[in-house]
Protein backbone atom coordinates (compact mmCIF):
# COMPACT_ATOMS: atom_id res chain seq x y z
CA UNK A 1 -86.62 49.48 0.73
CA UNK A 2 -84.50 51.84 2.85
CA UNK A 3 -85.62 49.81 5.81
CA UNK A 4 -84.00 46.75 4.34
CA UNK A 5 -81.45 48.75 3.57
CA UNK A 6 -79.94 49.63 6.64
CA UNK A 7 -81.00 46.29 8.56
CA UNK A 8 -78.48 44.89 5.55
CA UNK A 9 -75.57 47.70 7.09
CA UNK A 10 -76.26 46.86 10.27
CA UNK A 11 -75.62 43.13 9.95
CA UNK A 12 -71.97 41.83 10.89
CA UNK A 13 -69.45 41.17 8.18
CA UNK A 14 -69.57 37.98 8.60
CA UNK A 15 -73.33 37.63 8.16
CA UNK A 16 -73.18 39.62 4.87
CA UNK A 17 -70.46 37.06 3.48
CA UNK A 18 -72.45 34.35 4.52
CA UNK A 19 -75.80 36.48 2.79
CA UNK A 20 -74.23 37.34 -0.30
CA UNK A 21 -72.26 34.05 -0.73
CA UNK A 22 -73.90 30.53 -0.12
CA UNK A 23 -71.47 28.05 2.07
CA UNK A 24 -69.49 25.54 0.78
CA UNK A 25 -69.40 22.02 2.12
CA UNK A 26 -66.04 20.32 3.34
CA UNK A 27 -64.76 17.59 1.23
CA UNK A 28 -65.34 14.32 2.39
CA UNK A 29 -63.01 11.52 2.64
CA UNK A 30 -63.91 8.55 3.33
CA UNK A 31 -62.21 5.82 5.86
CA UNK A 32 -61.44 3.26 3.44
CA UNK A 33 -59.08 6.16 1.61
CA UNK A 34 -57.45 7.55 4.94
CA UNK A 35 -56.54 3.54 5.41
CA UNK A 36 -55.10 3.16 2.32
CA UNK A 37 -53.14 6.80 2.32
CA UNK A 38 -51.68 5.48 5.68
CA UNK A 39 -50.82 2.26 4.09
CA UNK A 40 -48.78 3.93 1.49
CA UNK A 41 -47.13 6.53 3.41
CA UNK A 42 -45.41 3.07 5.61
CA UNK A 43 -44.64 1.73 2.05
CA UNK A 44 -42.66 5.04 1.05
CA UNK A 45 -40.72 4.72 4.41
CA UNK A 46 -39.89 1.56 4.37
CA UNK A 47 -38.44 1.83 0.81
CA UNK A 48 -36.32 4.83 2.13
CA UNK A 49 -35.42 2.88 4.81
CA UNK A 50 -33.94 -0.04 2.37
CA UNK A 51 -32.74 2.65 0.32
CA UNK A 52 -30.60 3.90 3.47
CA UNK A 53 -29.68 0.26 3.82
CA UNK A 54 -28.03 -0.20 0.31
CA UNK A 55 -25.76 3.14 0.82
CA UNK A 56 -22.99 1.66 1.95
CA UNK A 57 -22.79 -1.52 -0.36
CA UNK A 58 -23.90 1.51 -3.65
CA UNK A 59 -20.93 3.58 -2.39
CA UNK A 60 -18.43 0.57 -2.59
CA UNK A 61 -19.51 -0.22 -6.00
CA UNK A 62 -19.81 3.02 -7.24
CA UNK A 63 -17.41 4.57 -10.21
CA UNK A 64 -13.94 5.50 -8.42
CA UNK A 65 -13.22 8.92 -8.36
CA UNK A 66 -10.30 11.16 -7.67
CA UNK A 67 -10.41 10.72 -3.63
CA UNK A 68 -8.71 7.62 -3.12
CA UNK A 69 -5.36 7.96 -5.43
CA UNK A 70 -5.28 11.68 -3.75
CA UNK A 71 -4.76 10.80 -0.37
CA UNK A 72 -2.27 8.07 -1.38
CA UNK A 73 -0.29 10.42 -3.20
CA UNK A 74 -0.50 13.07 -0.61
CA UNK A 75 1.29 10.47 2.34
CA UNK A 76 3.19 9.83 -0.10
CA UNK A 77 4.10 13.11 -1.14
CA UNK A 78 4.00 13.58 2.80
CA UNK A 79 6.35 10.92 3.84
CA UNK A 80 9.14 11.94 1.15
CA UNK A 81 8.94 15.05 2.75
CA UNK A 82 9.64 14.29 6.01
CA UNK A 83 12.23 11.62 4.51
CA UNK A 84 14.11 14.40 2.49
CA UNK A 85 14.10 16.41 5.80
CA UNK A 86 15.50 14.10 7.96
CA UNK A 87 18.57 13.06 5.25
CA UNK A 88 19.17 16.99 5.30
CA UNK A 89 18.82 16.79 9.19
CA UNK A 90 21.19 13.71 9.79
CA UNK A 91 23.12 13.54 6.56
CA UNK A 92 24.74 17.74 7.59
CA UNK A 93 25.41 16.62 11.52
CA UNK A 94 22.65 18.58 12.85
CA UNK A 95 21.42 15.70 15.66
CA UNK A 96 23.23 15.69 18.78
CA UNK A 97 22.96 11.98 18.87
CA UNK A 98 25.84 10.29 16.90
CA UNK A 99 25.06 7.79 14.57
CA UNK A 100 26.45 4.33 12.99
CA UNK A 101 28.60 6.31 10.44
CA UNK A 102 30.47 8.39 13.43
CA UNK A 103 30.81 4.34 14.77
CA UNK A 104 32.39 3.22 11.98
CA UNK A 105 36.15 4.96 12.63
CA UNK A 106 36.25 2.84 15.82
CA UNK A 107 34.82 -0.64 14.18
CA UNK A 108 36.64 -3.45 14.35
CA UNK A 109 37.52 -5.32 11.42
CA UNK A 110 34.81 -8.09 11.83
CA UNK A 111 32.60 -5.88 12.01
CA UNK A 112 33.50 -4.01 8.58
CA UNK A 113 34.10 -7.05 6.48
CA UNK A 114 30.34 -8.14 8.10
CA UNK A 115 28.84 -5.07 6.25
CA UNK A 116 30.64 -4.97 3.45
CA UNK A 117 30.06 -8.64 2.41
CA UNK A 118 25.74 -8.41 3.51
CA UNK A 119 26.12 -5.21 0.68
CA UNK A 120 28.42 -7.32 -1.92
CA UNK A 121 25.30 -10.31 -1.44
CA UNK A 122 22.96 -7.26 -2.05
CA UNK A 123 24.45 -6.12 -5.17
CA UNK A 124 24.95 -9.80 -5.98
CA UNK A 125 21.23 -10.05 -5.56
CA UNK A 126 19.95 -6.89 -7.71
CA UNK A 127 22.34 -8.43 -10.69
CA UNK A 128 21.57 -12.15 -10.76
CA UNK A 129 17.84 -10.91 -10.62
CA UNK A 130 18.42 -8.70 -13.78
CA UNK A 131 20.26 -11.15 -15.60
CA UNK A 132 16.98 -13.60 -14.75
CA UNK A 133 15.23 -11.09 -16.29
CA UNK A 134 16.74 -10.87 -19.25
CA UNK A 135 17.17 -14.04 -19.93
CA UNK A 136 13.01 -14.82 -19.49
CA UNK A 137 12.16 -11.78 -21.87
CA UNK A 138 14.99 -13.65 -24.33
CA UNK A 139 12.60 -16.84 -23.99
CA UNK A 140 9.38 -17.36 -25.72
CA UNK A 141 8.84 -20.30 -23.20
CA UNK A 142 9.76 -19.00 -20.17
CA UNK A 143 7.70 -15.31 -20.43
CA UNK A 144 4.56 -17.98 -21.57
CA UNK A 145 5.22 -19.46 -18.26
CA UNK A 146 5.65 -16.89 -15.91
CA UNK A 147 2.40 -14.85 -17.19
CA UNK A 148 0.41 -17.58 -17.48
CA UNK A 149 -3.20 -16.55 -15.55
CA UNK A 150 -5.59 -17.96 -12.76
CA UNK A 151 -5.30 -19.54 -9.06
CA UNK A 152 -3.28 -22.16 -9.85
CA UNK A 153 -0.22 -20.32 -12.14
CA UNK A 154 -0.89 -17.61 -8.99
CA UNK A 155 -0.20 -20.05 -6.36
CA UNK A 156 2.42 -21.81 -7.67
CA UNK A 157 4.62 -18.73 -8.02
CA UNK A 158 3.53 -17.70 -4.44
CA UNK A 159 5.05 -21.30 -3.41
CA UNK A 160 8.13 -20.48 -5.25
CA UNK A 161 8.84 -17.20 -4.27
CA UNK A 162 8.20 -18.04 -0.53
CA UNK A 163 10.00 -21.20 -1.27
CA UNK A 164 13.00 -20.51 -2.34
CA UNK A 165 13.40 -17.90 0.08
CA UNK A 166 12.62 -20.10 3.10
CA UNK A 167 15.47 -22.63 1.96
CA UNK A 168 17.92 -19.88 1.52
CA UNK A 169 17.78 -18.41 4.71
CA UNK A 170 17.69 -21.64 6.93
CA UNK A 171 20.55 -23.11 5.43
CA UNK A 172 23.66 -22.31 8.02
CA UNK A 173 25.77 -19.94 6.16
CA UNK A 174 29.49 -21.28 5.68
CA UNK A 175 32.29 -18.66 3.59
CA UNK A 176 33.25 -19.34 -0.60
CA UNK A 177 30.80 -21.79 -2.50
CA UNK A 178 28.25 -23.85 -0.83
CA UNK A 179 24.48 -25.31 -0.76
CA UNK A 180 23.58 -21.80 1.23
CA UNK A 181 24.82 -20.10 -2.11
CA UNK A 182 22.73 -22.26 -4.37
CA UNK A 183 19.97 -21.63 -2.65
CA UNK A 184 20.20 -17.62 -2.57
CA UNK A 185 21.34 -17.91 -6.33
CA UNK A 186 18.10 -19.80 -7.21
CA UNK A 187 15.42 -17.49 -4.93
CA UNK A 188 16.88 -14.36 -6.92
CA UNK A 189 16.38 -16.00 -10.09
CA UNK A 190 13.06 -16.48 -9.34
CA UNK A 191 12.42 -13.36 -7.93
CA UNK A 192 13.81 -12.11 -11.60
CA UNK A 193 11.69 -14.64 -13.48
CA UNK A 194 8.32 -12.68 -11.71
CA UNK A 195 9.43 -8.93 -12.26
CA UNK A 196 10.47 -9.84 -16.14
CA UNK A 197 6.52 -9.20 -17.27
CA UNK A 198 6.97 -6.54 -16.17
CA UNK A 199 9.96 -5.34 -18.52
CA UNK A 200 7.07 -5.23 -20.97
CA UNK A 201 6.44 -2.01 -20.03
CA UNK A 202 9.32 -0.87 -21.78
CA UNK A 203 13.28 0.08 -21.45
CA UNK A 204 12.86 3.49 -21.01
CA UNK A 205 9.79 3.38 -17.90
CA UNK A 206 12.37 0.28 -16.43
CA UNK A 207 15.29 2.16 -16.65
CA UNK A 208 13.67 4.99 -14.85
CA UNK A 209 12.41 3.04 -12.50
CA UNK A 210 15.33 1.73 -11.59
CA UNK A 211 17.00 5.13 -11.07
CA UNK A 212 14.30 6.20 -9.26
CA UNK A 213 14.33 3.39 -6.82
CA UNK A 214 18.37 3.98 -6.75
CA UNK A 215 18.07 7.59 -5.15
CA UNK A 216 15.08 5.95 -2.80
CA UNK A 217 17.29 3.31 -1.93
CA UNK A 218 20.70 5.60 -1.88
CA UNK A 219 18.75 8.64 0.59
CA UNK A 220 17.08 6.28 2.92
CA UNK A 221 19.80 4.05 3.37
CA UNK A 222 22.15 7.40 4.31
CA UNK A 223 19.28 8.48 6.61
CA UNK A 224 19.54 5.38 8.49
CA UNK A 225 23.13 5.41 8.76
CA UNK A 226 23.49 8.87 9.56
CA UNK A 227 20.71 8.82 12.21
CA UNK A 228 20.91 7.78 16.03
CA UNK A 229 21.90 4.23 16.09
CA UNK A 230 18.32 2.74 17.29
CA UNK A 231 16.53 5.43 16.28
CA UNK A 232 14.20 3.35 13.46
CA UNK A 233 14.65 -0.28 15.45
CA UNK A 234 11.73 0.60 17.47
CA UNK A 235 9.47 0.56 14.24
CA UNK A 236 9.52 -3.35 14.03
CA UNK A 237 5.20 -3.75 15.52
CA UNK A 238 3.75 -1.05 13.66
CA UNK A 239 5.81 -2.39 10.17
CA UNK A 240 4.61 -5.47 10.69
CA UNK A 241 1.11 -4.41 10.92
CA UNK A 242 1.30 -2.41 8.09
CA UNK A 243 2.56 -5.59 6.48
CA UNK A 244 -0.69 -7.17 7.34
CA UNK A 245 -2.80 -4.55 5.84
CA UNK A 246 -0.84 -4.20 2.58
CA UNK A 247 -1.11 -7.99 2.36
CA UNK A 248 -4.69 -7.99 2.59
CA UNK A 249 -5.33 -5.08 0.39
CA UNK A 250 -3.47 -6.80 -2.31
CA UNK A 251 -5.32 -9.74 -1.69
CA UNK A 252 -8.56 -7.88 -2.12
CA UNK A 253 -7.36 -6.33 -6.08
CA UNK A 254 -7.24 -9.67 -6.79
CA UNK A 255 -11.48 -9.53 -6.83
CA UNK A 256 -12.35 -5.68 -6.97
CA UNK A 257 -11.19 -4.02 -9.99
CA UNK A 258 -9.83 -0.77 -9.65
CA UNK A 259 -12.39 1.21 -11.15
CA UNK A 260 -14.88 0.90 -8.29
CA UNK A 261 -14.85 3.51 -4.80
CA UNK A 262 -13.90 -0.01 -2.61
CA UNK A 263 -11.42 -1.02 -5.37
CA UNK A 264 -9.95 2.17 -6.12
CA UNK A 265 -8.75 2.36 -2.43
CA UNK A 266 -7.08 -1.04 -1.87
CA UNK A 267 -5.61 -0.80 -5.15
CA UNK A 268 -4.32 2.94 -3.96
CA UNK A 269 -3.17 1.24 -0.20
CA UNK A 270 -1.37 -1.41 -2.32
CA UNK A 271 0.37 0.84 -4.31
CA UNK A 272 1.15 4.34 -2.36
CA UNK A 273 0.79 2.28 1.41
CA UNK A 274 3.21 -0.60 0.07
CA UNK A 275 5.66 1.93 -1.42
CA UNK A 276 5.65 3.79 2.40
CA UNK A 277 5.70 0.95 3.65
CA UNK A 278 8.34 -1.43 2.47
CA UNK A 279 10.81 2.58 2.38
CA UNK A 280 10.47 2.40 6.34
CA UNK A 281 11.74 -1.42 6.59
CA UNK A 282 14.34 -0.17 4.55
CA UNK A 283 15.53 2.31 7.35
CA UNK A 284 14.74 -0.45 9.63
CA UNK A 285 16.50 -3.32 8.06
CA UNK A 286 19.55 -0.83 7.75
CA UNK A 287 20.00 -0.39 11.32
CA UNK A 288 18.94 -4.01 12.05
CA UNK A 289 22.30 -5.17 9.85
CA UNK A 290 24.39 -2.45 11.35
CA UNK A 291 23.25 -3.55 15.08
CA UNK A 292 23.80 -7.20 14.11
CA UNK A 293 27.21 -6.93 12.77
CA UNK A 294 27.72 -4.94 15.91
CA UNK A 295 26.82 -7.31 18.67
CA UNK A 296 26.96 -10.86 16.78
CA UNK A 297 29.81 -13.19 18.84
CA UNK A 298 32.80 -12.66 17.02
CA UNK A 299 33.70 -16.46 17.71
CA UNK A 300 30.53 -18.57 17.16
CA UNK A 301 30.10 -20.70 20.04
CA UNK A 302 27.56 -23.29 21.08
CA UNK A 303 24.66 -23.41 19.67
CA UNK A 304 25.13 -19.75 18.31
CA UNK A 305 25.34 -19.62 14.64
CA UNK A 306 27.97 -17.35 12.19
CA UNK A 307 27.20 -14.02 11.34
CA UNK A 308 24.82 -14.59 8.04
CA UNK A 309 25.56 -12.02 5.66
CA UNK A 310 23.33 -13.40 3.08
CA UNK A 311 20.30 -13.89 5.40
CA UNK A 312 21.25 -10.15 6.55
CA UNK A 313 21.32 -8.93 2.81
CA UNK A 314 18.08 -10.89 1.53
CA UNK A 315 16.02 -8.53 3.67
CA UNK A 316 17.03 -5.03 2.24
CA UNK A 317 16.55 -7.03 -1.31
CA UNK A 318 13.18 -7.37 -1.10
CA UNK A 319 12.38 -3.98 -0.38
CA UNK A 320 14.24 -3.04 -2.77
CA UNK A 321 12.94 -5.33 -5.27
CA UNK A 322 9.11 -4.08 -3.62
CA UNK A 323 9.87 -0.26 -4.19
CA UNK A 324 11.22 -0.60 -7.54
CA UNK A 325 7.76 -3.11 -8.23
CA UNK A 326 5.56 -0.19 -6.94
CA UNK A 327 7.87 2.99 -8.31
CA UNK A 328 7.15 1.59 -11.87
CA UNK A 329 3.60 0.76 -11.65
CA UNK A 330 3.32 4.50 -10.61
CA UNK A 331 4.78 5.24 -13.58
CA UNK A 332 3.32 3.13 -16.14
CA UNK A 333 0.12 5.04 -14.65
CA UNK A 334 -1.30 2.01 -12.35
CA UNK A 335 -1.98 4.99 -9.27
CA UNK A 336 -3.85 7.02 -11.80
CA UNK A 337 -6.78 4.80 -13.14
CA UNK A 338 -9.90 6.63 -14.19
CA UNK A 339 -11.33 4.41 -16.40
């Protein structure tokens, strides 16, 4: 007993574990299971591979959030910073550079009655388009026509608007009451005719808006007279580019509502872009005007047409009548949909 005993001590520890507890066999698994484990591990991968795939189209589609109307309202926020900056810059005399209002002592008088009649067809513009406006909301008929839905009530008002306005500026200006007169009578009726649905909104949000887009208008036209006398003509490419991709991204709210990621931001370059936008042709269709009246042949000769004050005044219009579109819709809440 003692013997066996200390034969039991003297054994290794791993002996007496293997003495005192009886091994355990390894689970078996068989090669028909490893196959099949293998098989579905590949499945798993190849649906997170797909699932990888979809991101991009799920992100698009997915609820819009806060991100996209945040960054438009920062540039803007941005740009009427730098804006207000440079009318407090130019407008107190603090550029070196002089400017088309230091010009305007030395003008001729050509040159003046030039820029005074372009803003007289301006102003004539902003009232026959209010009056059109008024007039449609006073009409049953005509508001049933002019917010009449689909392609083809769409396309016929884009062959109006683009219409009228192609007629009216390649008709040869001639001074007092002519065909060329008509013509820019009848586009700004029918520019009035498409912002009246928009009246609906209400006298108080129009009225706003149309004080708001006075002080844009009022500042940014000052800036541009104020500043260096080429010093926004140079803007013309990159404008027109940003034309392009404003087009487009009001093209695309025509099929992605607002409330999706994808939607959301066209809807938010539309609005905030198209506001930034359409402010810096303002400065540049300011100069533009100024440089025209400036340089255009006094005596038209050859094949060299008249100064066109109308065709001259017809561009600052429509940014206007673009700023005022996209200053209301801001406040009716159109950048702020969370729905």
């Amino acid at each position: 007993m003692m013997l066996a005993r200390v034969c039991r001590a003297s054994l290794s520890p791993n002996v007496s574990n293997l003495l005192k507890t009886p091994p355990v066999s390894k689970s078996f698994i068989p090669k028909v299971e490893t196959v099949r484990l293998l098989a579905s591990d590949g499945r798993s991968s190849f649906t997170r591979s797909a699932r990888k795939r979809m991101t991009i189209v799920e992100r698009a589609m997915a609820p819009a959030g806060e991100g996209a109307y945040s960054v438009g309202k920062g540039a803007l926020a941005g740009f009427s910073a730098v804006a207000l900056g440079g009318l407090c810059y130019y407008g107190l005399g603090l550029s070196k550079a002089t400017g088309a209002i230091d010009h305007a002592v030395y003008w001729p008088e050509h040159v003046k009655e030039r820029i005074r009649a372009t803003y007289m067809y301006f102003g004539g513009s902003i009232l026959v388009t209010a009056a059109s406006a008024a007039m449609c909301l006073r009409s049953p008929a005509m508001m049933n026509l002019v917010m009449r839905q689909g392609w083809l009530a769409l396309g016929a008002t884009m062959v109006a608007m683009i219409g009228s306005g192609m007629v009216a500026q390649s008709i040869p200006y001639s001074p007092g009451f002519g065909a060329k007169q008509i013509a820019w009578i009848v586009h700004t009726g029918i520019m009035g005719a498409v912002v009246a649905p928009m009246c609906l909104l209400g006298g108080p949000l129009v009225a706003r808006a149309a004080l708001y887009t006075a002080g844009v208008v009022g500042g940014l036209s000052t800036v541009a007279v104020c500043a260096p006398s080429d010093k926004f003509l140079y803007m013309g490419g990159p404008l027109a580019i940003g034309l392009g991709v404003v087009f487009v991204s009001s093209l695309g709210t025509m099929f992605l509502p607002p409330t999706t990621a994808f939607g959301a931001g066209l809807h938010s370059m539309a609005l905030y872009g198209g506001l930034i936008l359409f402010s810096g042709f303002l400065l540049y269709d300011t100069q533009r005007i100024i440089k025209r009246a400036e340089t255009h042949p006094a005596v038209p000769y050859a094949n060299v047409r008249p100064y066109d004050p109308i065709n001259n005044a017809i561009s600052i219009y429509l940014d206007t009548v673009n700023i005022f579109i996209r200053i209301l819709s801001i406040l009716a809440g159109g950048g702020n949909r969370k729905k």
